[in-house]
C-alpha atoms as a PDB file:
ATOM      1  CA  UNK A   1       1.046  13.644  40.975  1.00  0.00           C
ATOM      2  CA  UNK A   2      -0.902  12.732  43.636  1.00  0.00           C
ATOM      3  CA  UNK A   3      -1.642  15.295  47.058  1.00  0.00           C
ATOM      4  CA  UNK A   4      -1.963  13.798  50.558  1.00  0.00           C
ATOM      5  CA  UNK A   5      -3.919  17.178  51.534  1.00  0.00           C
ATOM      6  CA  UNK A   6      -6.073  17.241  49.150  1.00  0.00           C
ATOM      7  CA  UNK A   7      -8.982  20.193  48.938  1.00  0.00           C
ATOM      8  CA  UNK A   8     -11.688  20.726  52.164  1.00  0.00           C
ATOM      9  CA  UNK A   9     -14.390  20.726  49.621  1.00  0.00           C
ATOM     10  CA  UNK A  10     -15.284  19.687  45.579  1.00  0.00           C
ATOM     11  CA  UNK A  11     -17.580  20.262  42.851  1.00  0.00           C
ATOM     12  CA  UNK A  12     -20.689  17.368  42.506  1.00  0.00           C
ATOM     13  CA  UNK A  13     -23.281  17.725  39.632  1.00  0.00           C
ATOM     14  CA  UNK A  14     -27.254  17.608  41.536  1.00  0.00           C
ATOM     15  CA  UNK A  15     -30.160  16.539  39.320  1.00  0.00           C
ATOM     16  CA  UNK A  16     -33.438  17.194  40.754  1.00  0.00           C
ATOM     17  CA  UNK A  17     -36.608  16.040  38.786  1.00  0.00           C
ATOM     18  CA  UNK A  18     -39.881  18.277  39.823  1.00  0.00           C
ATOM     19  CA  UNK A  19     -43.172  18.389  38.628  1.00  0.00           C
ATOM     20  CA  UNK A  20     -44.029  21.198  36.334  1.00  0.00           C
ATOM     21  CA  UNK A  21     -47.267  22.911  36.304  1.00  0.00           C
ATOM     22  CA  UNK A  22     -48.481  20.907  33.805  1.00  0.00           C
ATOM     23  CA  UNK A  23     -47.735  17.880  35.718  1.00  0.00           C
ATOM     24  CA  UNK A  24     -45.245  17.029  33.528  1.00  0.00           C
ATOM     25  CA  UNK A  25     -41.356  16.030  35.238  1.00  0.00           C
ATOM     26  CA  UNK A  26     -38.798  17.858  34.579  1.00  0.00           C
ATOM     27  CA  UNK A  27     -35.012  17.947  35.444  1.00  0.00           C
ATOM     28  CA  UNK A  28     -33.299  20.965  36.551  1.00  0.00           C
ATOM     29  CA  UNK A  29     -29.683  20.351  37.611  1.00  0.00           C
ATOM     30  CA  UNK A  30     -26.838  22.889  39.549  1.00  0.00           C
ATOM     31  CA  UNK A  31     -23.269  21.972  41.053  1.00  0.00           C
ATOM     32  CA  UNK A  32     -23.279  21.192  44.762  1.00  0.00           C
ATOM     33  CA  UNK A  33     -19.743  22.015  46.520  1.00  0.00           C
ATOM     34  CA  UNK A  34     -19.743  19.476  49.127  1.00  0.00           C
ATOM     35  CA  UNK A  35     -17.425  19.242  51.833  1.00  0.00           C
ATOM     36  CA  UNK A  36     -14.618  16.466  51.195  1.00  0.00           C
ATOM     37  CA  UNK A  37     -15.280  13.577  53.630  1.00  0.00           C
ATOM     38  CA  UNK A  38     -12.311  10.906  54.622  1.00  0.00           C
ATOM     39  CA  UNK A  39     -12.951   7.087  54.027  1.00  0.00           C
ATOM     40  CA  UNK A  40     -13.053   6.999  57.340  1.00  0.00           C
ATOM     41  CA  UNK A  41     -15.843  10.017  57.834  1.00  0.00           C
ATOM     42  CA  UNK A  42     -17.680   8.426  55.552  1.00  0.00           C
ATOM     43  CA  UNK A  43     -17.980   4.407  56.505  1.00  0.00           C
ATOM     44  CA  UNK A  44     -18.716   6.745  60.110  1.00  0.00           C
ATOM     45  CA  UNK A  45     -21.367   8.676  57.981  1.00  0.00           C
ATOM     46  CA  UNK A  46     -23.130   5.284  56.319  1.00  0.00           C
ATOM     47  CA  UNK A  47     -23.344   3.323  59.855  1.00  0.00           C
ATOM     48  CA  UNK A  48     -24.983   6.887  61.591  1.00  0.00           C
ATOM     49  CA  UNK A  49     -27.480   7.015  58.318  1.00  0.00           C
ATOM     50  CA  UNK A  50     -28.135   2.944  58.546  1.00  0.00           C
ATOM     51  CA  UNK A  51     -28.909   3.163  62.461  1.00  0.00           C
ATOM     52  CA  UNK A  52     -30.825   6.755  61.872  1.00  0.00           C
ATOM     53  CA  UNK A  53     -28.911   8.229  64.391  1.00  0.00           C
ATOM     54  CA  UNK A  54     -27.766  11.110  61.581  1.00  0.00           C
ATOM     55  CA  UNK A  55     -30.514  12.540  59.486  1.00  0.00           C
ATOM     56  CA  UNK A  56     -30.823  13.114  55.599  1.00  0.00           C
ATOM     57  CA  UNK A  57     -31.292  17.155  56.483  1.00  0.00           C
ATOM     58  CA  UNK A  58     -28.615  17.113  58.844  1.00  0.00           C
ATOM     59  CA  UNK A  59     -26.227  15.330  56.448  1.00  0.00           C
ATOM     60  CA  UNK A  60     -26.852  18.028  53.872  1.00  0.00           C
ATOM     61  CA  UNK A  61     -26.773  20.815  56.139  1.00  0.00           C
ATOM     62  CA  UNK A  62     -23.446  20.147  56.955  1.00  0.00           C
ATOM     63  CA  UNK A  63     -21.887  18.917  53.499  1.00  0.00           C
ATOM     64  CA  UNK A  64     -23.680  21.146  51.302  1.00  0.00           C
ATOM     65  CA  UNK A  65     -21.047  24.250  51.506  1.00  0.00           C
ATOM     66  CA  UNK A  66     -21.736  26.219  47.954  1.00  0.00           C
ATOM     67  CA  UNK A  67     -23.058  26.267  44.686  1.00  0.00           C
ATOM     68  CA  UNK A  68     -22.799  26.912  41.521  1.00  0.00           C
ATOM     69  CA  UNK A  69     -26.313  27.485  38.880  1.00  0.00           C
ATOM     70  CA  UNK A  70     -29.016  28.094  41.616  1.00  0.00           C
ATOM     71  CA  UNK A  71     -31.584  30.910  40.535  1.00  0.00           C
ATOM     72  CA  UNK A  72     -34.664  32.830  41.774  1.00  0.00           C
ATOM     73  CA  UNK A  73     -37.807  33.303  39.712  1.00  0.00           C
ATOM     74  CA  UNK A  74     -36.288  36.097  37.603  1.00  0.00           C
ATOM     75  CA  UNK A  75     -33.450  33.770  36.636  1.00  0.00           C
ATOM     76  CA  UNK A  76     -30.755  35.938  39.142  1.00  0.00           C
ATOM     77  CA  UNK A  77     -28.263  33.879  40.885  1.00  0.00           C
ATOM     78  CA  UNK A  78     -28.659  33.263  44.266  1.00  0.00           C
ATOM     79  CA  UNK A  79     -26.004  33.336  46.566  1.00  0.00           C
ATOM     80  CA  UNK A  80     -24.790  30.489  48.839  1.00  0.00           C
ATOM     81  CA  UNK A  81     -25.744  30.984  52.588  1.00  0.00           C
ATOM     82  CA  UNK A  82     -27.244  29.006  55.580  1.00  0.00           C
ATOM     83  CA  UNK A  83     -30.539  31.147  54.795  1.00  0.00           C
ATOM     84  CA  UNK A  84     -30.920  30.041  51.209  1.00  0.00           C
ATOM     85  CA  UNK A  85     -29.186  26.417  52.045  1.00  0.00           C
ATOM     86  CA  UNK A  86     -32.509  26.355  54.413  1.00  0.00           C
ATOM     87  CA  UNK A  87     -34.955  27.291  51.546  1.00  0.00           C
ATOM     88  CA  UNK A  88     -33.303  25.289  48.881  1.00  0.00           C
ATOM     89  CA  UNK A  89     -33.132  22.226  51.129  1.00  0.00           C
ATOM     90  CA  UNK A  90     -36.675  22.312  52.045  1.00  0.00           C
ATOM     91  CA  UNK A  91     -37.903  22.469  48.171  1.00  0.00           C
ATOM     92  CA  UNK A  92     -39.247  18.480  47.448  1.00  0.00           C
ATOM     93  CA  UNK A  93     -37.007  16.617  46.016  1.00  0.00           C
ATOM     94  CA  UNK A  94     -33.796  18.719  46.243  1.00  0.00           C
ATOM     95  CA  UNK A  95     -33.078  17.343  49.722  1.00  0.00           C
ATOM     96  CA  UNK A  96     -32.936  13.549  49.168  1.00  0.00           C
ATOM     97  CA  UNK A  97     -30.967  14.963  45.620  1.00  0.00           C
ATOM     98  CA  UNK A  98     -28.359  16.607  47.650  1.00  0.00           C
ATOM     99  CA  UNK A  99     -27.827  13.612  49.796  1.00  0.00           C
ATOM    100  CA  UNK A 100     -27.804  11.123  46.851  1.00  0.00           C
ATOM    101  CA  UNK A 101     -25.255  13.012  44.952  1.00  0.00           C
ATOM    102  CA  UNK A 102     -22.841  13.335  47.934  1.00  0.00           C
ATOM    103  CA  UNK A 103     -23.030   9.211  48.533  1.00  0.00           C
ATOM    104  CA  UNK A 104     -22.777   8.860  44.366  1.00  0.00           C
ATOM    105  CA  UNK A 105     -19.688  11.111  44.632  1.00  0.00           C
ATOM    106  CA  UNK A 106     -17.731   8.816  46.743  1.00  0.00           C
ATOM    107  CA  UNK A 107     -18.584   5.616  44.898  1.00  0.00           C
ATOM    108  CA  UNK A 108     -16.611   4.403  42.553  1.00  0.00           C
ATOM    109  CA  UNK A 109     -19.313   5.199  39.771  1.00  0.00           C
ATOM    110  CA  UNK A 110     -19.367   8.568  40.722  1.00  0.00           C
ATOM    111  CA  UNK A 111     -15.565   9.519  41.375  1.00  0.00           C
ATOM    112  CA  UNK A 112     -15.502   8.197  37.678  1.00  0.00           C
ATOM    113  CA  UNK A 113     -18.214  10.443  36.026  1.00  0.00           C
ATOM    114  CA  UNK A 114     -17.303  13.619  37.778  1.00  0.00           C
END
């Protein structure tokens, strides 16, 4: 059965390759909950990113809405707030991961791997 209302928000793998210490890459990966966008939001979203009027960091600050798998150095959970959105967000690469993974969830591809 299909829902006209369906949920505000989903779950989205993020994969986010860094560079070790070593200087070797390496792939670390958590679950983004990202607020649902309409079809209509998002062809809205794509022309504002095209034109630059809308920014990669503001895109994620306002889609990026929990988490699931995100840990400090002693391997604790961190919890989801605008404080450690902030941090997270401003860790190379994570930012242009977040945004990639929200576009990749409403593509085709991506509705069909999640």
């Amino acid at each position: 059965m299909f829902t006209i209302a369906p949920p505000d928000a989903f779950w989205y793998p993020v994969t986010v390759a860094l560079i070790d210490a070593d200087g070797k890459r390496t792939q670390h990966q958590f679950e983004a909950r990202f607020k649902r966008y309409s079809r209509t939001q998002f062809e809205a979203l794509v022309q504002r990113l095209q034109s630059g009027e809308q920014t990669d960091l503001a895109l994620a600050e306002d889609v990026l809405v929990g988490w699931r798998g995100v840990q400090d150095a002693e391997g604790q959970e961190v919890a989801f707030s605008a404080a450690t959105r902030d941090a997270l967000l401003d860790i190379w690469p994570v930012l242009p991961a977040v945004v990639g993974a929200f576009i990749e969830a409403h593509s085709p591809e991506g509705r069909a791997k999640n």
